[in-house]
PDB file of N, CA and C in Angstrom:
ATOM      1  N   UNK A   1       0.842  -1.161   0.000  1.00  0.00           N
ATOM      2  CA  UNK A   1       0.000   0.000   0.000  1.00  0.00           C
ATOM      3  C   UNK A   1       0.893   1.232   0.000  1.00  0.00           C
ATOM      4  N   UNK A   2       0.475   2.056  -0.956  1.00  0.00           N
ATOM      5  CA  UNK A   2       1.554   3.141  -0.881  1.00  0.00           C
ATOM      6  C   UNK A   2       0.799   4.253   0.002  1.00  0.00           C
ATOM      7  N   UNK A   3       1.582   4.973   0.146  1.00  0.00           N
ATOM      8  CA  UNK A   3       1.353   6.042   1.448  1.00  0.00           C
ATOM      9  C   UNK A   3       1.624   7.481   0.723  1.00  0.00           C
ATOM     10  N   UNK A   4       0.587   8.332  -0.042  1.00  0.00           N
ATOM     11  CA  UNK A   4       1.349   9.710  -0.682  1.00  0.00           C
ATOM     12  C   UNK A   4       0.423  11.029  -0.148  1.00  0.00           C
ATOM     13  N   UNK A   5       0.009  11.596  -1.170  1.00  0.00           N
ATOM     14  CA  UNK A   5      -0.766  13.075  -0.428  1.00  0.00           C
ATOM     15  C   UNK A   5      -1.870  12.855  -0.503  1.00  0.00           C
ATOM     16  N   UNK A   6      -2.454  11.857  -1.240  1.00  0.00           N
ATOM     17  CA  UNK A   6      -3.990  11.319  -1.364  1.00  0.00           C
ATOM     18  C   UNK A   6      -4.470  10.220  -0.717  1.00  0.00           C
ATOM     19  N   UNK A   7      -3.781   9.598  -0.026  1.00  0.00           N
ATOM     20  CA  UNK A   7      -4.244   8.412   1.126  1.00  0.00           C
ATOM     21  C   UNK A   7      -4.579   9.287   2.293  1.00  0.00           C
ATOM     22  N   UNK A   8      -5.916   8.391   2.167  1.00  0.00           N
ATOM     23  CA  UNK A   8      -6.788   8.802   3.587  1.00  0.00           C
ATOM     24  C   UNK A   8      -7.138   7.266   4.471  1.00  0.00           C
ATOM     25  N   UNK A   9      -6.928   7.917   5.870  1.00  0.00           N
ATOM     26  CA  UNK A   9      -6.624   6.322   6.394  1.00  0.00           C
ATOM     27  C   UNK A   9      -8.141   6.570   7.012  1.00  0.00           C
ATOM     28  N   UNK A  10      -8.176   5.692   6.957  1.00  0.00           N
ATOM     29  CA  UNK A  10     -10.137   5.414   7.393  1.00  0.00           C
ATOM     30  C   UNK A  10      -9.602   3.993   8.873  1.00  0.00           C
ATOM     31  N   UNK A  11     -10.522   4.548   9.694  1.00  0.00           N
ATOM     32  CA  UNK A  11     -10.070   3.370  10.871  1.00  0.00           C
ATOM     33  C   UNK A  11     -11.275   2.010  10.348  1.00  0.00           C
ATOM     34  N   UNK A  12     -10.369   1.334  10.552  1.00  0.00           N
ATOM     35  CA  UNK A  12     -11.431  -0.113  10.392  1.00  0.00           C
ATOM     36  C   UNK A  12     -12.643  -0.663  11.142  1.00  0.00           C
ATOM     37  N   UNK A  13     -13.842  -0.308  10.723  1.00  0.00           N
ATOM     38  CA  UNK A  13     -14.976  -0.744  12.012  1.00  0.00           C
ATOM     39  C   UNK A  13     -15.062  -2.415  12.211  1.00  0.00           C
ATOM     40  N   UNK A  14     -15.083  -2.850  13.079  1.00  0.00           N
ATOM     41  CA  UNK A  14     -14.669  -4.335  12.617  1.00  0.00           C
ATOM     42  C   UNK A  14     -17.011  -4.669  12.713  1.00  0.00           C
ATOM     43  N   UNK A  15     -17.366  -3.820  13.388  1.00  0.00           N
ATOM     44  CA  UNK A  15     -18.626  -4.475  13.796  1.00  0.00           C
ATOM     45  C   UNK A  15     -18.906  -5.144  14.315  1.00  0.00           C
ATOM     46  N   UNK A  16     -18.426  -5.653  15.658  1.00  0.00           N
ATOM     47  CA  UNK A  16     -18.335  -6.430  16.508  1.00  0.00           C
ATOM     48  C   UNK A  16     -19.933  -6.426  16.872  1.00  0.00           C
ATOM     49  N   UNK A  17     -20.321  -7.642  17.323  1.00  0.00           N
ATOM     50  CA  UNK A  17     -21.663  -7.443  18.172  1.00  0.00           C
ATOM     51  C   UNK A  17     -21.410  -7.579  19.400  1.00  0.00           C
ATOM     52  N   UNK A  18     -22.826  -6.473  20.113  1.00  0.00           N
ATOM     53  CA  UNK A  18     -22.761  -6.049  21.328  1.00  0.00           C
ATOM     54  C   UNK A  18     -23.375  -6.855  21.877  1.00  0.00           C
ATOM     55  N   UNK A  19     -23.638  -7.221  23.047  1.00  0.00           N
ATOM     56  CA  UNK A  19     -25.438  -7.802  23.152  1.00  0.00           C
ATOM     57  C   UNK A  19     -25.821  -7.053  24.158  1.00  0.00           C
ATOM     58  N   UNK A  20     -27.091  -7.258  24.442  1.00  0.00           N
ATOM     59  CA  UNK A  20     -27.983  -6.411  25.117  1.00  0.00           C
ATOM     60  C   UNK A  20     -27.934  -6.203  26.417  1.00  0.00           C
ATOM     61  N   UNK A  21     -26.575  -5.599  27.181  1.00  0.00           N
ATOM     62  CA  UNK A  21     -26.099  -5.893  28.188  1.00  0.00           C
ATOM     63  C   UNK A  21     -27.597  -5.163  29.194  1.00  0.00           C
ATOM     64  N   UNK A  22     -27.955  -4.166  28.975  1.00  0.00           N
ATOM     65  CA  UNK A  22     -29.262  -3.619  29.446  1.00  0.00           C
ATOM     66  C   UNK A  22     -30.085  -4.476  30.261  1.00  0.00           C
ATOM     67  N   UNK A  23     -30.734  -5.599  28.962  1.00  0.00           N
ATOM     68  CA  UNK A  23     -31.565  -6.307  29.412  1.00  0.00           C
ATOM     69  C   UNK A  23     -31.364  -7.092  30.389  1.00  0.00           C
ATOM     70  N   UNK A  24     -29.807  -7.627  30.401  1.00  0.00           N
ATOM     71  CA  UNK A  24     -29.090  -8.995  31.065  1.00  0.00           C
ATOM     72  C   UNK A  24     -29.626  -8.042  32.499  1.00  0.00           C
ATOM     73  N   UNK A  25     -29.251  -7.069  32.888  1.00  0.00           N
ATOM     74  CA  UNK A  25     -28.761  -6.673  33.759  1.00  0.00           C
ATOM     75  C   UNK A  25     -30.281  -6.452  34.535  1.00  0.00           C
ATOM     76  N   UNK A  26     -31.035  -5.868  33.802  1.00  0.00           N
ATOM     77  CA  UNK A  26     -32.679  -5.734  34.388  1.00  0.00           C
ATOM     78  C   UNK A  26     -33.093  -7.194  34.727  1.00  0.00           C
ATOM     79  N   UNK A  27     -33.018  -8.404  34.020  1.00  0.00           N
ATOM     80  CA  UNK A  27     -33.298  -9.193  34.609  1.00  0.00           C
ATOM     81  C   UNK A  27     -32.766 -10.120  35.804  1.00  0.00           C
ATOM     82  N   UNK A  28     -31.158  -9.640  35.551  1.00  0.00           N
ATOM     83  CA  UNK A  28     -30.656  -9.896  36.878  1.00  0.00           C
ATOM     84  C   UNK A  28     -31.264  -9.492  38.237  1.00  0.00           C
ATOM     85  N   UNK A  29     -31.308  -8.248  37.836  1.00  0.00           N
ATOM     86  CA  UNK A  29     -31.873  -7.106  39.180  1.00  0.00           C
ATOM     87  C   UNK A  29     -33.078  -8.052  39.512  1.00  0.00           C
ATOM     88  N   UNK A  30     -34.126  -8.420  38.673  1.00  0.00           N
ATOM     89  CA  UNK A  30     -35.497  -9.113  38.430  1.00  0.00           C
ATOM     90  C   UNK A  30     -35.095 -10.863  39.793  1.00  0.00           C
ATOM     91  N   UNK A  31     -34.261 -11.078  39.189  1.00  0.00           N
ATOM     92  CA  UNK A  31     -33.728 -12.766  39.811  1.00  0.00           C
ATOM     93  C   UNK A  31     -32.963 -12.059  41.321  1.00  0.00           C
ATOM     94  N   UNK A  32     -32.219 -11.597  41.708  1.00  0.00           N
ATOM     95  CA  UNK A  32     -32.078 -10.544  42.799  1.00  0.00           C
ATOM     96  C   UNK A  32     -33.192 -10.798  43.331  1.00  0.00           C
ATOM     97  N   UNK A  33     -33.814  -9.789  43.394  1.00  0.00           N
ATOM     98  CA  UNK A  33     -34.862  -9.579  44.215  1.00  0.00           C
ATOM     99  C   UNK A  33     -35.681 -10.284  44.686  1.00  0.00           C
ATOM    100  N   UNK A  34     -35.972 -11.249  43.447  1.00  0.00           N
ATOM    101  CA  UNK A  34     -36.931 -12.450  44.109  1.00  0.00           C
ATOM    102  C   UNK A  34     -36.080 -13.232  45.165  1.00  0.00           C
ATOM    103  N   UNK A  35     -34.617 -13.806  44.391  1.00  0.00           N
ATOM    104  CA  UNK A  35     -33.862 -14.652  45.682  1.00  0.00           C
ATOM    105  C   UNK A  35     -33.825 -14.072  46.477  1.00  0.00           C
ATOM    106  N   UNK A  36     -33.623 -12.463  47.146  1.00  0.00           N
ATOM    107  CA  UNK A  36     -33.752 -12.168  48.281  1.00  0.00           C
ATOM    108  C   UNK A  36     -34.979 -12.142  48.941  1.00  0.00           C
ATOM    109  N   UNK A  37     -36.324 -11.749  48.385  1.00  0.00           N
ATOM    110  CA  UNK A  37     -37.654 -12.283  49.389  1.00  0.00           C
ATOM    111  C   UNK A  37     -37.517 -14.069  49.037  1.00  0.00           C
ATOM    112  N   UNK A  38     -37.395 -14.824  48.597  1.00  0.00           N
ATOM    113  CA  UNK A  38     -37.348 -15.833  49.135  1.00  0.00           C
ATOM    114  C   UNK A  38     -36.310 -16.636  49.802  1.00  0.00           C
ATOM    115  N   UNK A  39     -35.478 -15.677  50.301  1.00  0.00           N
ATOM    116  CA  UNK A  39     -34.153 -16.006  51.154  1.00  0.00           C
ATOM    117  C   UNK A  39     -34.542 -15.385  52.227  1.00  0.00           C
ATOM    118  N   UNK A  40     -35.121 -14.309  52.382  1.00  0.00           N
ATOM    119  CA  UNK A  40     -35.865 -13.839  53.865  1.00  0.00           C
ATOM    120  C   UNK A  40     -37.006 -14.556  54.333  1.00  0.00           C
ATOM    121  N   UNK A  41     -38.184 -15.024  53.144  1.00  0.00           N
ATOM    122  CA  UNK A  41     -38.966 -15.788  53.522  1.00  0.00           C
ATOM    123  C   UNK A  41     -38.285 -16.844  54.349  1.00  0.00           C
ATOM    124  N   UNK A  42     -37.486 -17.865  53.861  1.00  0.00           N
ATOM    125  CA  UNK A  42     -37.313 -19.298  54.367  1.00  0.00           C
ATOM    126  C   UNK A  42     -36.393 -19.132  55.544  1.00  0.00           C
ATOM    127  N   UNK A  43     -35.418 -17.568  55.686  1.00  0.00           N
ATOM    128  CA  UNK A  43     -35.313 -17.225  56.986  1.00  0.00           C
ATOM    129  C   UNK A  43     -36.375 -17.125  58.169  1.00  0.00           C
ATOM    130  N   UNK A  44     -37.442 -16.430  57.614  1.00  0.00           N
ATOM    131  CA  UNK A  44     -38.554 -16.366  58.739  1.00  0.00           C
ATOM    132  C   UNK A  44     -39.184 -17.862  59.395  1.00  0.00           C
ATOM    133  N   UNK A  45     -39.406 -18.637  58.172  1.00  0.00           N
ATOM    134  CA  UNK A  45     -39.703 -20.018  58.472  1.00  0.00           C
ATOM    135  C   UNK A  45     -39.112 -21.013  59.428  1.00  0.00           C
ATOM    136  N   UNK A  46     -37.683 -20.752  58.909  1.00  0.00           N
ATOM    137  CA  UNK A  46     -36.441 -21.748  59.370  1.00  0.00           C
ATOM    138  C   UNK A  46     -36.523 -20.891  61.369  1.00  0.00           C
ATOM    139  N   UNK A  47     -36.790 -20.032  61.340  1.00  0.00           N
ATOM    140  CA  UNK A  47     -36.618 -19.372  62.575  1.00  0.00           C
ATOM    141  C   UNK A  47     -37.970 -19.696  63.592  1.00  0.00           C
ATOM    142  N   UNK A  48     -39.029 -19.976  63.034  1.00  0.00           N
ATOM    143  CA  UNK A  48     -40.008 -20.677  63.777  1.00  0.00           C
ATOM    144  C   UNK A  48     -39.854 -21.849  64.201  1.00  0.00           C
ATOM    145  N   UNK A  49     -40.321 -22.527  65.628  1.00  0.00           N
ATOM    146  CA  UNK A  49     -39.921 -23.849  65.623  1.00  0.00           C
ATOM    147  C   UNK A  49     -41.793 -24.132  66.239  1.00  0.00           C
ATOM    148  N   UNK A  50     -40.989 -25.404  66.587  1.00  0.00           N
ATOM    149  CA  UNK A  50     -42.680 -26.482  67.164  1.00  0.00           C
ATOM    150  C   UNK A  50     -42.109 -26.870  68.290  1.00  0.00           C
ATOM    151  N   UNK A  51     -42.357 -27.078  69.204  1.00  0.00           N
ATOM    152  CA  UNK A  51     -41.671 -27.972  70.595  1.00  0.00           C
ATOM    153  C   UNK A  51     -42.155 -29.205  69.887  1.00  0.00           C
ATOM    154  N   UNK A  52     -41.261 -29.794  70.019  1.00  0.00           N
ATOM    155  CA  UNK A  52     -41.569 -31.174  69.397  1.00  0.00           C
ATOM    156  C   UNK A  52     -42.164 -32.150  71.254  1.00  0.00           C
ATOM    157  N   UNK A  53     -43.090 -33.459  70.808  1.00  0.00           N
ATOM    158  CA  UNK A  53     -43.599 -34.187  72.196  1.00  0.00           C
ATOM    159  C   UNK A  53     -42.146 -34.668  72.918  1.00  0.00           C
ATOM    160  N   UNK A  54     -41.929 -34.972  73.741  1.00  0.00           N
ATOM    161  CA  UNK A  54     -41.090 -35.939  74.497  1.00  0.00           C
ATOM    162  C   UNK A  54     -40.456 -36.905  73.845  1.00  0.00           C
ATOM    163  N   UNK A  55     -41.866 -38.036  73.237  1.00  0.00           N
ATOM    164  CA  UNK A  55     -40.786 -39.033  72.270  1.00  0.00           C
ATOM    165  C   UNK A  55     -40.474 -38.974  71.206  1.00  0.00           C
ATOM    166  N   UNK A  56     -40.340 -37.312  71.026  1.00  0.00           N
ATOM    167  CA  UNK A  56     -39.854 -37.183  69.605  1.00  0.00           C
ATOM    168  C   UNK A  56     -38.661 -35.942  69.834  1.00  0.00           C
ATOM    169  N   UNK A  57     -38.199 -36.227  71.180  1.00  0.00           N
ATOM    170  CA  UNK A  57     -36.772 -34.997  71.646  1.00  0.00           C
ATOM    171  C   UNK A  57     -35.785 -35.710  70.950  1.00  0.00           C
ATOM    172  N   UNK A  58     -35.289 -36.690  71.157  1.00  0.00           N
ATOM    173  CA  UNK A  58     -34.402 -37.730  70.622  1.00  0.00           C
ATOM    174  C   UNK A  58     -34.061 -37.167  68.694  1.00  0.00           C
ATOM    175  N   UNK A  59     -34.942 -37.283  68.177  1.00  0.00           N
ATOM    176  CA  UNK A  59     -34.912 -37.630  66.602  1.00  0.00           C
ATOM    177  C   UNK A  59     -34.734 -35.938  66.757  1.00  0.00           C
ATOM    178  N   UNK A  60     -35.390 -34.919  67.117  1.00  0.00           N
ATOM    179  CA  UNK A  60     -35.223 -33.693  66.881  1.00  0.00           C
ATOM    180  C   UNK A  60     -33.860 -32.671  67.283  1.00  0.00           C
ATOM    181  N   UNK A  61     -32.934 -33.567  68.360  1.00  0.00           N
ATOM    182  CA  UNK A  61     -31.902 -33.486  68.844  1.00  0.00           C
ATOM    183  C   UNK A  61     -30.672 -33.587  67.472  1.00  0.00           C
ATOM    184  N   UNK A  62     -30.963 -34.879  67.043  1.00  0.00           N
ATOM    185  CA  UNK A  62     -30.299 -35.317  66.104  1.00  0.00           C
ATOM    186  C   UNK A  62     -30.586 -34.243  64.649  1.00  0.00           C
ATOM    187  N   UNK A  63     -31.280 -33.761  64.427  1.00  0.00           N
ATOM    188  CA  UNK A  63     -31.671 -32.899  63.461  1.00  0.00           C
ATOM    189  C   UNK A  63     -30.945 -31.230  63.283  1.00  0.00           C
ATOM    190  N   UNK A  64     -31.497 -30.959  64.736  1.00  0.00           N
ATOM    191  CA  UNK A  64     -30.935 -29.884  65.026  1.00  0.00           C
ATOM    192  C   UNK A  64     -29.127 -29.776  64.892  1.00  0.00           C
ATOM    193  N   UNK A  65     -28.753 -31.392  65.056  1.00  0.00           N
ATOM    194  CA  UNK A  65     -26.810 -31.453  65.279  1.00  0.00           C
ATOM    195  C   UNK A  65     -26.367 -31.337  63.802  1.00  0.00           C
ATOM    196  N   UNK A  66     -27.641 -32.108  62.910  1.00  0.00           N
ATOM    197  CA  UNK A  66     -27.012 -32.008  61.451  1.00  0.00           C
ATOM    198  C   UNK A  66     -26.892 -30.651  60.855  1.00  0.00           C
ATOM    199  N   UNK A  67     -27.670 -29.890  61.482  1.00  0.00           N
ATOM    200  CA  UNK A  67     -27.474 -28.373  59.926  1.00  0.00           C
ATOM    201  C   UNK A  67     -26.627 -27.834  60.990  1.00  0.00           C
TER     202      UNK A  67
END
């Protein structure tokens, strides 16, 4: 390629595609929000208990050691 007083350099657009980072991101926000009310929900739940009867201290002992 010669190079004189009439070359004009033009930058190359390659046209890359974008994608719709917008949307990704609104629906993230969308998935967010729900996992957090249903991560507070099953907090509220998990935080209620039952007295369990007498012959069932045993099995509920053992429950409570696993989580």
């Amino acid at each position: 390629m010669a190079v004189n007083r009439f070359f004009r350099r033009s930058p190359y657009d390659l046209g890359l595609y974008t994608p719709p980072v917008d949307v990704i991101r609104e629906g993230l926000a969308v998935a967010q929000k729900q996992y957090d009310t249903n991560y507070a929900m099953s907090e509220a739940i998990k935080n209620n208990y039952i007295n369990s009867l007498p012959q069932d201290r045993q099995k509920e002992n053992e429950i409570q050691t696993d989580l």
